[in-house]
N, C-alpha and C. Protein backbone atom coordinates (compact mmCIF):
# COMPACT_ATOMS: atom_id res chain seq x y z
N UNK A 1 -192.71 49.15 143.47
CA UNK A 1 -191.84 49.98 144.28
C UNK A 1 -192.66 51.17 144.80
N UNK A 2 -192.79 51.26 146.07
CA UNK A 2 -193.05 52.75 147.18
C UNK A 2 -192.38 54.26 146.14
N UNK A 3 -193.41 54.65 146.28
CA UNK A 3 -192.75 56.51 145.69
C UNK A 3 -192.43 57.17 147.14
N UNK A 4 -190.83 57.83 146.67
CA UNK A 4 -190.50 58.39 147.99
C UNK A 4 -191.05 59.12 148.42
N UNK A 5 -192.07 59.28 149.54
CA UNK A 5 -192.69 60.40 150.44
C UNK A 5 -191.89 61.76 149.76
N UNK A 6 -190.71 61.74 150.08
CA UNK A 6 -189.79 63.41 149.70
C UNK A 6 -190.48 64.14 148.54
N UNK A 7 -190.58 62.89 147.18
CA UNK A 7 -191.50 63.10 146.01
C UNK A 7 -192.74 64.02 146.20
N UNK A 8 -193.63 63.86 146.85
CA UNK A 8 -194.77 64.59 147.25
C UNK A 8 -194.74 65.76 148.04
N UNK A 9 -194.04 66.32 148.48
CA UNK A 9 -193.38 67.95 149.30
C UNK A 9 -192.20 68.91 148.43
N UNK A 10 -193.04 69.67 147.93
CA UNK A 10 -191.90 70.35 146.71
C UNK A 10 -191.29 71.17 147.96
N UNK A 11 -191.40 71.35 149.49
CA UNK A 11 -190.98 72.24 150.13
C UNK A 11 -189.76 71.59 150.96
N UNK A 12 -190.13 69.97 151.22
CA UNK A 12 -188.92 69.29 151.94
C UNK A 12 -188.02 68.73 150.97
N UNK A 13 -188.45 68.82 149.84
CA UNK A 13 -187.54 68.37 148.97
C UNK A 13 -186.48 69.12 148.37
N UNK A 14 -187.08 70.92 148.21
CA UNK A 14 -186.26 72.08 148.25
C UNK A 14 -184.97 71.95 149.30
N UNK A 15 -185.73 71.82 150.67
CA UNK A 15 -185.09 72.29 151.48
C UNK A 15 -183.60 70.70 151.65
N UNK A 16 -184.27 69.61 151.18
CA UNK A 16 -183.01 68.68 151.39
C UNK A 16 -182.24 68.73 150.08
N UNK A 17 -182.68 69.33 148.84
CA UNK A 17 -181.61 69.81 147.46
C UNK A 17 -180.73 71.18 148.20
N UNK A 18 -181.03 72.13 149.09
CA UNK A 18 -180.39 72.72 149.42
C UNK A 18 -179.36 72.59 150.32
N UNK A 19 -179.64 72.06 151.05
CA UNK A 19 -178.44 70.69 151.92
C UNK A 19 -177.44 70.22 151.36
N UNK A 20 -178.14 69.60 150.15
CA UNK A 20 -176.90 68.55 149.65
C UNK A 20 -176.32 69.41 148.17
N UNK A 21 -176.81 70.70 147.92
CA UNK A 21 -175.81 71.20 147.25
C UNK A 21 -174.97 72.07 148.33
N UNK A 22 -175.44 72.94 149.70
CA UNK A 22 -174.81 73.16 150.52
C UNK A 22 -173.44 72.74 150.83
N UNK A 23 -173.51 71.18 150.74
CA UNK A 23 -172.92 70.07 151.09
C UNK A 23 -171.66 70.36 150.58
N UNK A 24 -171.79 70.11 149.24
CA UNK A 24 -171.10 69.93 148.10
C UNK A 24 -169.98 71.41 148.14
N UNK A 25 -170.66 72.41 148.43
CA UNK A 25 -169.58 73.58 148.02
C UNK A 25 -169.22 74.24 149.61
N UNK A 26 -169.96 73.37 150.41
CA UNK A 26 -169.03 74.08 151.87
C UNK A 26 -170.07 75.25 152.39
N UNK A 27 -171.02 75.36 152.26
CA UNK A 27 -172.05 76.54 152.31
C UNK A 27 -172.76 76.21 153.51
N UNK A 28 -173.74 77.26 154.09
CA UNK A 28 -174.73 76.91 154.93
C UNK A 28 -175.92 76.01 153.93
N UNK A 29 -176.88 75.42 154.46
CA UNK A 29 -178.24 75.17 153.68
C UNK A 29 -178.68 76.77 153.62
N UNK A 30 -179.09 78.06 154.61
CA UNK A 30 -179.55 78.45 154.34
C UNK A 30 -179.06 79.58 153.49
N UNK A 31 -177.44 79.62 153.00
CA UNK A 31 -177.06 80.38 152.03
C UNK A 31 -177.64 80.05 150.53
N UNK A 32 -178.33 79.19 149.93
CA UNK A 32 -178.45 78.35 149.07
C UNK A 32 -179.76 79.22 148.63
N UNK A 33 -179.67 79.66 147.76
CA UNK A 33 -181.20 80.50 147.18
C UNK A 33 -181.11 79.42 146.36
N UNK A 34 -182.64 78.95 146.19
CA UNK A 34 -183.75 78.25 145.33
C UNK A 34 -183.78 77.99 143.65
N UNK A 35 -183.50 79.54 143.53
CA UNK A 35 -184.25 80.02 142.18
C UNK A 35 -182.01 80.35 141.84
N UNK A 36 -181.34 80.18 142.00
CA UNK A 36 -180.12 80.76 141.45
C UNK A 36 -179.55 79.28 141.17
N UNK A 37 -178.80 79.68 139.62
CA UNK A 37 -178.38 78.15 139.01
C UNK A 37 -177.16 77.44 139.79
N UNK A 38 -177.21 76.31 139.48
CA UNK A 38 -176.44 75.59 139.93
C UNK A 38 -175.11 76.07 140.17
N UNK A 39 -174.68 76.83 138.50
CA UNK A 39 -173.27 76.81 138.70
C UNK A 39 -172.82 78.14 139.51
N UNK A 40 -173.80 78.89 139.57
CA UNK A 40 -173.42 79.60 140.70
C UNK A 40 -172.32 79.33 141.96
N UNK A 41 -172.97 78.15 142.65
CA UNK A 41 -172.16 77.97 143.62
C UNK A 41 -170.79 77.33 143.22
N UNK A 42 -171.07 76.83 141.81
CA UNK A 42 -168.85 76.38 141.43
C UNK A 42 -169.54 74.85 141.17
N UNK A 43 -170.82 74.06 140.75
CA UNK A 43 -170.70 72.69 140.82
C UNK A 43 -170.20 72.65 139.34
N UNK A 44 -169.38 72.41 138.80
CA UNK A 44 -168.95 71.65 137.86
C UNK A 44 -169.26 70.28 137.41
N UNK A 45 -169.15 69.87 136.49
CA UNK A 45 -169.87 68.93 135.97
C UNK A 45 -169.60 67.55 136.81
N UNK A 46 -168.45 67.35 137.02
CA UNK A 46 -168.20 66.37 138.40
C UNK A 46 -169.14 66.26 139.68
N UNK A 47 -168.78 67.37 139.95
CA UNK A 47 -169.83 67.61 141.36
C UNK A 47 -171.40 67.46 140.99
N UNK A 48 -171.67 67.93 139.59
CA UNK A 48 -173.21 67.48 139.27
C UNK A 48 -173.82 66.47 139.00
N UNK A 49 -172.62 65.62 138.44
CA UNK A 49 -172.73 64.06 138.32
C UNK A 49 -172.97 63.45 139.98
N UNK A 50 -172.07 63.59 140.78
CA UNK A 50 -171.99 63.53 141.90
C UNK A 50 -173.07 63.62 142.97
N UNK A 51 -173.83 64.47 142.91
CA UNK A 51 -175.09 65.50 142.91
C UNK A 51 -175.94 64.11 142.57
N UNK A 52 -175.89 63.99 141.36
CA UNK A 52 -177.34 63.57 140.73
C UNK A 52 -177.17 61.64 141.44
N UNK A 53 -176.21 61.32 141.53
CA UNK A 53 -175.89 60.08 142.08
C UNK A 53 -176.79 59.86 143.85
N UNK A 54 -176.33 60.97 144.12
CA UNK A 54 -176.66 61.72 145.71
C UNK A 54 -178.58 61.31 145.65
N UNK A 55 -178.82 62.07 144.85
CA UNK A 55 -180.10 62.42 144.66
C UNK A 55 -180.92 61.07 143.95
N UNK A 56 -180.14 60.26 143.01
CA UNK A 56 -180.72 58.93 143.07
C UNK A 56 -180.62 57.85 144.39
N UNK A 57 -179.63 57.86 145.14
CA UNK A 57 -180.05 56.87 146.28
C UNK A 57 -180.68 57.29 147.01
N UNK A 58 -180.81 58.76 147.16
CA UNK A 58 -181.81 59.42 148.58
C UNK A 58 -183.41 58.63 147.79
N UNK A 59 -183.53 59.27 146.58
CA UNK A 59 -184.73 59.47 146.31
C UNK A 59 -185.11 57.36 145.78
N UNK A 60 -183.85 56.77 145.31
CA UNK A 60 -184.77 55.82 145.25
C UNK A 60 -185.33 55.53 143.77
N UNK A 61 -184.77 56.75 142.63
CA UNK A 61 -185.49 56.96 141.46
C UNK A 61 -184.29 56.95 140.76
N UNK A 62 -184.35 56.56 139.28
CA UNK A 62 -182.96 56.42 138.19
C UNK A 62 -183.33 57.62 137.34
N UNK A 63 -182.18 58.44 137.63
CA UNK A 63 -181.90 60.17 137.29
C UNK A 63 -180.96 60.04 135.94
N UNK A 64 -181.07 61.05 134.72
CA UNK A 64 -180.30 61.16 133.92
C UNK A 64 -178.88 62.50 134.53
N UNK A 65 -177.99 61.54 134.01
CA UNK A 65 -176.73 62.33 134.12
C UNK A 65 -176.82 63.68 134.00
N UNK A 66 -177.65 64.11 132.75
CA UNK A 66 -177.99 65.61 132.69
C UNK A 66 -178.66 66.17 133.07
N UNK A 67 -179.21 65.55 134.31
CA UNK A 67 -180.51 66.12 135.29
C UNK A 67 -179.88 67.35 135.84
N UNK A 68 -179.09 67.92 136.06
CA UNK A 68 -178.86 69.56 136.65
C UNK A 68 -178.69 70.30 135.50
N UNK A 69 -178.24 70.26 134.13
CA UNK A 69 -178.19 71.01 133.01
C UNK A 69 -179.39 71.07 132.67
N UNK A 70 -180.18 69.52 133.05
CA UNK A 70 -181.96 70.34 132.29
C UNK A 70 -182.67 71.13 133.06
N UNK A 71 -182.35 70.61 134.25
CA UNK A 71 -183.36 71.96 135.21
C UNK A 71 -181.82 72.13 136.12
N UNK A 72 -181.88 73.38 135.80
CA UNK A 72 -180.68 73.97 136.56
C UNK A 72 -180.49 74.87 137.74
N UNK A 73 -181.86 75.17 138.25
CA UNK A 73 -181.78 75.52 139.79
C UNK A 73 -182.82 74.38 140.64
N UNK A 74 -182.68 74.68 142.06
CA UNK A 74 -183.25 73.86 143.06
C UNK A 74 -184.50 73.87 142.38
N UNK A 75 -185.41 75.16 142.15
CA UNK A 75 -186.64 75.59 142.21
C UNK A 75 -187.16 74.20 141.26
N UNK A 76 -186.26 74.49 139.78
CA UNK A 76 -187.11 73.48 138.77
C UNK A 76 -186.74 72.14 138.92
N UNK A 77 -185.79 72.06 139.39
CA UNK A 77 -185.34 70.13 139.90
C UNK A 77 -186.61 69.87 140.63
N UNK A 78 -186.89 70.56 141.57
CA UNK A 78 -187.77 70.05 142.63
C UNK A 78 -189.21 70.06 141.70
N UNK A 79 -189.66 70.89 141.03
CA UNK A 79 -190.51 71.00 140.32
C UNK A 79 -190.69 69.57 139.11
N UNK A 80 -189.90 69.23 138.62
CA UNK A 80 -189.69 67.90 137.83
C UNK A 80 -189.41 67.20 138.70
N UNK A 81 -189.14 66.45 139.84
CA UNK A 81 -189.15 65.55 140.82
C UNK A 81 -190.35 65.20 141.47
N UNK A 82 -191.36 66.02 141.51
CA UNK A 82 -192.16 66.21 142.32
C UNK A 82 -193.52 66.06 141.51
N UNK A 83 -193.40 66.10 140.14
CA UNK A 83 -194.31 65.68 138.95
C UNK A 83 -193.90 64.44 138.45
N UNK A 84 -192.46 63.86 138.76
CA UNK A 84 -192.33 62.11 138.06
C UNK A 84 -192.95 61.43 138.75
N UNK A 85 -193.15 60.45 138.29
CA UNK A 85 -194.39 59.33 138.39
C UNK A 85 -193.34 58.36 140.10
């Protein structure tokens, strides 16, 4: 299996996690700071499940359910995405 290009750009990959939590709570992308946790914007555990579902078909890669509780802002998701194999 191809590694998703997105994988290799911790900067386009920021910027499309900010999108699709954008998404999720009705926000601009560019209201979405980086470094501020998830639940900031209201995702509840639904919406993070939801989220992480999102983020496995984009990316193509099999995500644990608790992938936003372990890294819980954009900054470190992208940071552990961008180091998996």
């Amino acid at each position: 299996m191809t590694r998703n290009p997105m994988l290799d750009s911790r900067d386009v990959l920021e910027r499309w996690l900010a999108e699709l939590v954008a998404s999720a709570v009705d926000l601009e992308p560019g209201a979405i700071d980086v470094d501020a946790r998830f639940d900031r914007y209201g995702l509840d555990s639904a919406a993070a499940i939801g989220l992480t579902d999102e983020l496995e078909q984009g990316l193509g890669v099999a995500l644990e359910p608790t992938l936003l509780y372990d890294y819980p802002t954009i900054r470190s998701l992208s940071g552990f995405l961008t180091r998996a194999p």
